[in-house]
Protein backbone atom coordinates (compact mmCIF):
# COMPACT_ATOMS: atom_id res chain seq x y z
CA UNK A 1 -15.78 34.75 88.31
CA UNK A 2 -12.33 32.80 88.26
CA UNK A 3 -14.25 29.69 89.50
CA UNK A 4 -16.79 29.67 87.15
CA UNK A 5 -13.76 30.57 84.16
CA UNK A 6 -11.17 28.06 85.54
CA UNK A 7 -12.81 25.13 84.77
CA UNK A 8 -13.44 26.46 81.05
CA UNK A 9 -9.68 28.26 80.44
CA UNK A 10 -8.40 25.53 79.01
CA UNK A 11 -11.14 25.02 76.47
CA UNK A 12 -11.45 28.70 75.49
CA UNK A 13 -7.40 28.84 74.99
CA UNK A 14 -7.51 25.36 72.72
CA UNK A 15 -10.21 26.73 70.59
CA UNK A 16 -8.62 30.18 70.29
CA UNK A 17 -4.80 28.19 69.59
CA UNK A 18 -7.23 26.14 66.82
CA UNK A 19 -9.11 29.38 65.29
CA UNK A 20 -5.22 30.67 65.23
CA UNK A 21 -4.16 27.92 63.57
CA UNK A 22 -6.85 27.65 61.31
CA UNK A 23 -6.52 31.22 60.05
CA UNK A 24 -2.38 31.38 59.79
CA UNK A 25 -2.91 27.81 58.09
CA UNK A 26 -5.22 29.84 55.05
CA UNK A 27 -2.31 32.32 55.55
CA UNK A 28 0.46 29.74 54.51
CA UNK A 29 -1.56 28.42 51.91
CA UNK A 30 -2.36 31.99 50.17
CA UNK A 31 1.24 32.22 50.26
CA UNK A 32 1.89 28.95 48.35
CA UNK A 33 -0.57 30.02 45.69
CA UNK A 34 0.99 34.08 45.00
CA UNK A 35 4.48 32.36 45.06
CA UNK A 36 3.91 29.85 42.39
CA UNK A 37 2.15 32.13 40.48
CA UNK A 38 4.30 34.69 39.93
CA UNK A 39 5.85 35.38 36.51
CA UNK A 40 9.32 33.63 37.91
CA UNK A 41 7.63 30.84 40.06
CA UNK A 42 9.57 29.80 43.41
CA UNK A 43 8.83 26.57 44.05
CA UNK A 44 11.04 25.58 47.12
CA UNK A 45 9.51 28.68 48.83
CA UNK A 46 6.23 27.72 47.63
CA UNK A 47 6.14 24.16 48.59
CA UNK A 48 7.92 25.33 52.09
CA UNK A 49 4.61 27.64 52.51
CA UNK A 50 2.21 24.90 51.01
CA UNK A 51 3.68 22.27 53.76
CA UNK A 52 3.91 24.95 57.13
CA UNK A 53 0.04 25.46 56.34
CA UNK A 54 -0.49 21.35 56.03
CA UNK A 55 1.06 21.21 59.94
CA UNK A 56 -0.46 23.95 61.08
CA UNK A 57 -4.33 23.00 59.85
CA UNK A 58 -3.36 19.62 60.99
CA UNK A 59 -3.08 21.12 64.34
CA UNK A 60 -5.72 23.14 64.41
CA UNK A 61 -7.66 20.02 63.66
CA UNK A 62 -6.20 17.62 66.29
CA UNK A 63 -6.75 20.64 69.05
CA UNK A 64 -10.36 20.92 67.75
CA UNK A 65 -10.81 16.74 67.89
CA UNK A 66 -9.49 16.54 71.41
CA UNK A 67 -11.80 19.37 72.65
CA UNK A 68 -14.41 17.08 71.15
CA UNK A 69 -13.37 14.24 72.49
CA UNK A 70 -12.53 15.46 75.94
CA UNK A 71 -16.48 17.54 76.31
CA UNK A 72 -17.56 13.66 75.25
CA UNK A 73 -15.98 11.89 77.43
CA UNK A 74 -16.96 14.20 80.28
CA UNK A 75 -20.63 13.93 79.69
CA UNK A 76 -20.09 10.19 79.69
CA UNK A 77 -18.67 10.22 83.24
CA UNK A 78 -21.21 12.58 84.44
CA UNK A 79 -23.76 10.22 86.57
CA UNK A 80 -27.23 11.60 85.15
């Protein structure tokens, strides 16, 4: 079973670290909205949460486009 797994670990963690990222990126970005909100708005705070979701879905989407790129470029090399 660790044969058949090996070869796929490293694509199961990247899309887990993406789905991760993904979710604690909605997170950050629920944050930015209740802080600005509030009846004595915190901006800093808010724009601090606003841009710590921005990296974080940004890496959620640049793990996501690698495993893309790097299933692609397998089947390409693949002699059919």
């Amino acid at each position: 079973m660790s044969r058949r797994l090996g070869g796929r670990l490293p694509e199961i963690v990247a899309v887990g670290l993406a789905m991760l990222f993904a979710a604690l990126s909605l997170y950050f970005f629920g944050n930015a909205l209740s802080l600005i909100t509030l009846e004595e708005p915190r901006v800093a705070a808010s724009l601090l949460a606003a841009l710590i979701g921005l990296a974080l879905l940004s890496a959620s989407v640049s793990l996501a486009r690698s495993l893309v790129l790097s299933r692609a470029l397998e089947r390409e090399e693949k002699p059919s």
